[in-house]
N, C-alpha and C. Protein backbone atom coordinates (compact mmCIF):
# COMPACT_ATOMS: atom_id res chain seq x y z
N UNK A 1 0.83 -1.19 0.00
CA UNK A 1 0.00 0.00 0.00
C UNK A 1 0.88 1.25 0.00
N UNK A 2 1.61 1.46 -0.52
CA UNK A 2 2.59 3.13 -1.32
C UNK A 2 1.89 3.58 -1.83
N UNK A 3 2.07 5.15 -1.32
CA UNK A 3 1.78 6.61 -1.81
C UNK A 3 0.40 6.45 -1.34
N UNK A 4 0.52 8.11 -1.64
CA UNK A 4 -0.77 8.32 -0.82
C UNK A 4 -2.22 8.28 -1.89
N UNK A 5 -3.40 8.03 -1.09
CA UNK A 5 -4.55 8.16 -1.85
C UNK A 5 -4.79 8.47 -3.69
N UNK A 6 -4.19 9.83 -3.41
CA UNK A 6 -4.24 10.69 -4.59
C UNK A 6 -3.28 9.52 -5.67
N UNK A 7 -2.37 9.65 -5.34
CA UNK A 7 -1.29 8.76 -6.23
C UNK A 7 -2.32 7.39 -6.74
N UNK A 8 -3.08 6.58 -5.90
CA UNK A 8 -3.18 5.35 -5.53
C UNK A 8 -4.20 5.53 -6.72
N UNK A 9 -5.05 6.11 -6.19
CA UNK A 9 -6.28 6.66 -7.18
C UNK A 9 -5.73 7.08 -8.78
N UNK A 10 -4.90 7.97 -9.14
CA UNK A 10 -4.46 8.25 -10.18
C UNK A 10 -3.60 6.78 -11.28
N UNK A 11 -2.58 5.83 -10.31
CA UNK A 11 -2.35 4.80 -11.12
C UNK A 11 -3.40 4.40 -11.64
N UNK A 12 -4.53 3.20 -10.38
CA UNK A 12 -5.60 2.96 -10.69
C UNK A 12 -6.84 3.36 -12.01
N UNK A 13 -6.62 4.56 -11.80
CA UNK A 13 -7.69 5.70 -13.34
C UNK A 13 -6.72 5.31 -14.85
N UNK A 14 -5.27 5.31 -14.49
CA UNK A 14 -4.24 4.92 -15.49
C UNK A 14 -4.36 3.89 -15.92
N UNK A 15 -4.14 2.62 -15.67
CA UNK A 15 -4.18 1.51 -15.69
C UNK A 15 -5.46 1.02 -16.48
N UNK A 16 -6.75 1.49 -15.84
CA UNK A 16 -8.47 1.02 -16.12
C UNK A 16 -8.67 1.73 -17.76
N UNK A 17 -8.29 2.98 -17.37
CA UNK A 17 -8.63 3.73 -18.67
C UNK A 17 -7.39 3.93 -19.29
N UNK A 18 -6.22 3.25 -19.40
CA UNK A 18 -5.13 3.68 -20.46
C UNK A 18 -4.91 4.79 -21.20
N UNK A 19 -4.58 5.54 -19.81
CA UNK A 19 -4.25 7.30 -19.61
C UNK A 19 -3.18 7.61 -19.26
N UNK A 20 -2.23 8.53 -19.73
CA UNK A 20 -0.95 8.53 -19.42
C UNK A 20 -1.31 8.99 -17.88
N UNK A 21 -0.41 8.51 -17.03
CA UNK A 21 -0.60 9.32 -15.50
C UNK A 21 -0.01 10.81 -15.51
N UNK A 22 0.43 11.43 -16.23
CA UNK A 22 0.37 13.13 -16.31
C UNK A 22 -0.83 13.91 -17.22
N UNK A 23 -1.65 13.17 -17.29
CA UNK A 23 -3.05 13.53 -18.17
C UNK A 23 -4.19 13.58 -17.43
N UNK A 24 -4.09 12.74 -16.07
CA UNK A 24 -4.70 12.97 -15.25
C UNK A 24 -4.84 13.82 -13.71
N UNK A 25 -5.65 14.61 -13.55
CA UNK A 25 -5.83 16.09 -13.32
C UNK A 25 -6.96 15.33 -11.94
N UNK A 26 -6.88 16.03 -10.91
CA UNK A 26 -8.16 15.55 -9.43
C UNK A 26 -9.34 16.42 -10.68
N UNK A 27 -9.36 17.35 -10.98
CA UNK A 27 -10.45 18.02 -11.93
C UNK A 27 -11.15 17.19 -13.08
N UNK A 28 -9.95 15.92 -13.47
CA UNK A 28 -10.99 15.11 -15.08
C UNK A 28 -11.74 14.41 -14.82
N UNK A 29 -12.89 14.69 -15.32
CA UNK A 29 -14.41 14.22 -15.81
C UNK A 29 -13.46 12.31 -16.51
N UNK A 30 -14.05 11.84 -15.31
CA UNK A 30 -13.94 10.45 -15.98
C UNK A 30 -14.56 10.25 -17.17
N UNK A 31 -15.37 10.49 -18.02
CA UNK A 31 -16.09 10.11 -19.29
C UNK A 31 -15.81 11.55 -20.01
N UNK A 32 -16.16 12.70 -19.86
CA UNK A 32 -15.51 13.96 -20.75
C UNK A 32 -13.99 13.87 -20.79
N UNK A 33 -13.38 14.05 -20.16
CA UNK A 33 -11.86 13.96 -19.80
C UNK A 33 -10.99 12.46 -20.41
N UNK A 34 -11.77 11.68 -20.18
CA UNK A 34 -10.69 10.54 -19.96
C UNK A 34 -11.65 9.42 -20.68
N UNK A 35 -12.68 9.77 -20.95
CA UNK A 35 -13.09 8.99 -22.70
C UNK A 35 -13.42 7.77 -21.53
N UNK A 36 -13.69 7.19 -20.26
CA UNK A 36 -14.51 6.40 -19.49
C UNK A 36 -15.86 6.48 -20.21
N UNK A 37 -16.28 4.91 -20.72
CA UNK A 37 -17.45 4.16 -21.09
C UNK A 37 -18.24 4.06 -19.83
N UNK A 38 -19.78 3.53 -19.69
CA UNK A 38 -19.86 3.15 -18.57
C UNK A 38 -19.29 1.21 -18.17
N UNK A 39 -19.48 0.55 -18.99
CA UNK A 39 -18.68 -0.21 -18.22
C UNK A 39 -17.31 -0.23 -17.82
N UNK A 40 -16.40 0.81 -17.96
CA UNK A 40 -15.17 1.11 -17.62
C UNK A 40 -15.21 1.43 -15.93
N UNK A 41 -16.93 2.58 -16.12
CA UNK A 41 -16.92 3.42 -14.72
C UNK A 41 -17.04 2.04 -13.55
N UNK A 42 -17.75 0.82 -14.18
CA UNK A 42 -18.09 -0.26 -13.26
C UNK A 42 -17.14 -0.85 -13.21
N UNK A 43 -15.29 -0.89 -13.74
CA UNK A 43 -15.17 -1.92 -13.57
C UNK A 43 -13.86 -0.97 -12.59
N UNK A 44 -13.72 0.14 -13.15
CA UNK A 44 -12.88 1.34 -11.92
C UNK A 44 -13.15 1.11 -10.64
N UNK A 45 -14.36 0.91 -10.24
CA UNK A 45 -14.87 0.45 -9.06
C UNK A 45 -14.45 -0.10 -7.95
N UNK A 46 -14.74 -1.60 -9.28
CA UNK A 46 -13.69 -2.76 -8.55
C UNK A 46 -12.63 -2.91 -8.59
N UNK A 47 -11.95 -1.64 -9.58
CA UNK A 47 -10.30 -1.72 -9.22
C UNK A 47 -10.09 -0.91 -7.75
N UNK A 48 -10.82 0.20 -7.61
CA UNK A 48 -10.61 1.07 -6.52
C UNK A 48 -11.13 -0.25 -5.41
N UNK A 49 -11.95 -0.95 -5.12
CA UNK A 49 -11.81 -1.67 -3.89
C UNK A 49 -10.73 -2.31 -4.08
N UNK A 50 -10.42 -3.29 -5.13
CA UNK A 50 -9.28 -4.40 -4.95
C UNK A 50 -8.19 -3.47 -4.43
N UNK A 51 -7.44 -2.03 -4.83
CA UNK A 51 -6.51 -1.46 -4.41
C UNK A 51 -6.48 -1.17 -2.68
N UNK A 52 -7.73 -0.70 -2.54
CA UNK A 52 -8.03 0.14 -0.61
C UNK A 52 -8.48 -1.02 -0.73
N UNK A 53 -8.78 -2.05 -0.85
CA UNK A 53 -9.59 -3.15 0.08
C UNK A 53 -10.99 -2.64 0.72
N UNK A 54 -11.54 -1.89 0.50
CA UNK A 54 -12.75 -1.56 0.72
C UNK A 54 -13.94 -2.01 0.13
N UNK A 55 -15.17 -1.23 0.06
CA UNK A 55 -16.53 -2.03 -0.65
C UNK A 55 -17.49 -0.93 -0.44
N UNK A 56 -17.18 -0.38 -1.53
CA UNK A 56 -18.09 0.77 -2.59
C UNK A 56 -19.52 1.02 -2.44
N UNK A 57 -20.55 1.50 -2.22
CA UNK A 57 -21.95 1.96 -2.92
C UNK A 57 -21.59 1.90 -3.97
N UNK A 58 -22.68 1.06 -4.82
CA UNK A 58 -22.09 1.11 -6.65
C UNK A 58 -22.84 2.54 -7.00
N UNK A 59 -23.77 2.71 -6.57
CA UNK A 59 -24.90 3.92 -7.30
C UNK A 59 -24.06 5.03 -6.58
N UNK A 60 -23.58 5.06 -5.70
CA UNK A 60 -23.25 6.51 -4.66
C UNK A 60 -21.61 6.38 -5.63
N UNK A 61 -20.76 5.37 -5.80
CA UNK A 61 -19.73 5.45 -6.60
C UNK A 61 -19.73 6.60 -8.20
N UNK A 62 -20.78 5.53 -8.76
CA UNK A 62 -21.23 5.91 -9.93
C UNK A 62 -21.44 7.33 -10.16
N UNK A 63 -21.65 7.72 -9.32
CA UNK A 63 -22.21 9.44 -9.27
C UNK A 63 -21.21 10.31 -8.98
N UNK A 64 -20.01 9.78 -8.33
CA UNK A 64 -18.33 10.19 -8.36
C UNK A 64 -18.13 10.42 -10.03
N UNK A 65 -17.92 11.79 -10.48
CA UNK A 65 -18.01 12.50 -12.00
C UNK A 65 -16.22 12.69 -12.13
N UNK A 66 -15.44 12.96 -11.47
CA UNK A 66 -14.04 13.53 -10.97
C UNK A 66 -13.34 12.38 -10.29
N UNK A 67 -11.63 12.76 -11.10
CA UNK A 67 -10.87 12.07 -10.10
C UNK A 67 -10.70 12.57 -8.72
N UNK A 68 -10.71 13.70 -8.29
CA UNK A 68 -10.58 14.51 -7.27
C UNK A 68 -11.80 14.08 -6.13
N UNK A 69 -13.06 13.83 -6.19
CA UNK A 69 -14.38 13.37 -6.07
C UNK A 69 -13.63 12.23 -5.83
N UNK A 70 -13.15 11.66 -6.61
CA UNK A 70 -12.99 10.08 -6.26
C UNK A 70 -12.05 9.54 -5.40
N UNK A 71 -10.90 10.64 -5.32
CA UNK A 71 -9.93 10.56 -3.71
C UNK A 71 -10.69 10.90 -2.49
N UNK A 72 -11.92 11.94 -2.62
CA UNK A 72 -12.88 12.08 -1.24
C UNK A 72 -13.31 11.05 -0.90
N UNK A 73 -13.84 10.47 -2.05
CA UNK A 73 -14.83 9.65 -1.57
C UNK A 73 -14.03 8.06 -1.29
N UNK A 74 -12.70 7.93 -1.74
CA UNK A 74 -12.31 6.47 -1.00
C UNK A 74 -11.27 7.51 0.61
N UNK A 75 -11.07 8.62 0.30
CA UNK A 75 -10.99 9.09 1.89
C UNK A 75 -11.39 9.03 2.68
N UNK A 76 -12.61 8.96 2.71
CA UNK A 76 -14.04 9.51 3.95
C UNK A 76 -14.40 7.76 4.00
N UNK A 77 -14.20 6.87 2.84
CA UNK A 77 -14.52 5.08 2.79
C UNK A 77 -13.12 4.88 4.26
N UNK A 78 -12.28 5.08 3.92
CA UNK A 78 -10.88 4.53 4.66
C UNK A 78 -10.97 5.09 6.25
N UNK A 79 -11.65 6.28 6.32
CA UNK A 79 -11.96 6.59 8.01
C UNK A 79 -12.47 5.86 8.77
């Protein structure tokens, strides 16, 4: 478990959506920004639990629009 959140989150978005990791911004619109399908957004998901080991709201996930949004929201998961 290296680097912090932000980092963790940004490989993760890299990796799912085959994005250079300096292209990704806490500000990009997973689907405007970064060309995320929705089954991409479902399967980001389950990459973000397999990484934090956690377990998501899929609908409350889904509604995470931002990478930035999406470090809050596995922040406030990890408390």
């Amino acid at each position: 478990m290296e680097g912090s959140v932000e980092e963790r989150v940004k490989k993760v978005v890299s990796k799912q959506l085959k994005v250079q990791p300096e292209k990704i911004k806490n500000e990009s619109d997973f689907v405007k920004d970064l060309g995320a399908e929705s089954i991409q957004s479902l399967e980001l998901v389950a990459a973000f639990e397999q990484e934090f080991d956690i377990t998501m709201d899929e609908e409350a996930a889904l509604d995470v629009k931002t990478v930035g949004k999406a470090i809050d929201f596995i922040q406030n998961l990890l408390k």
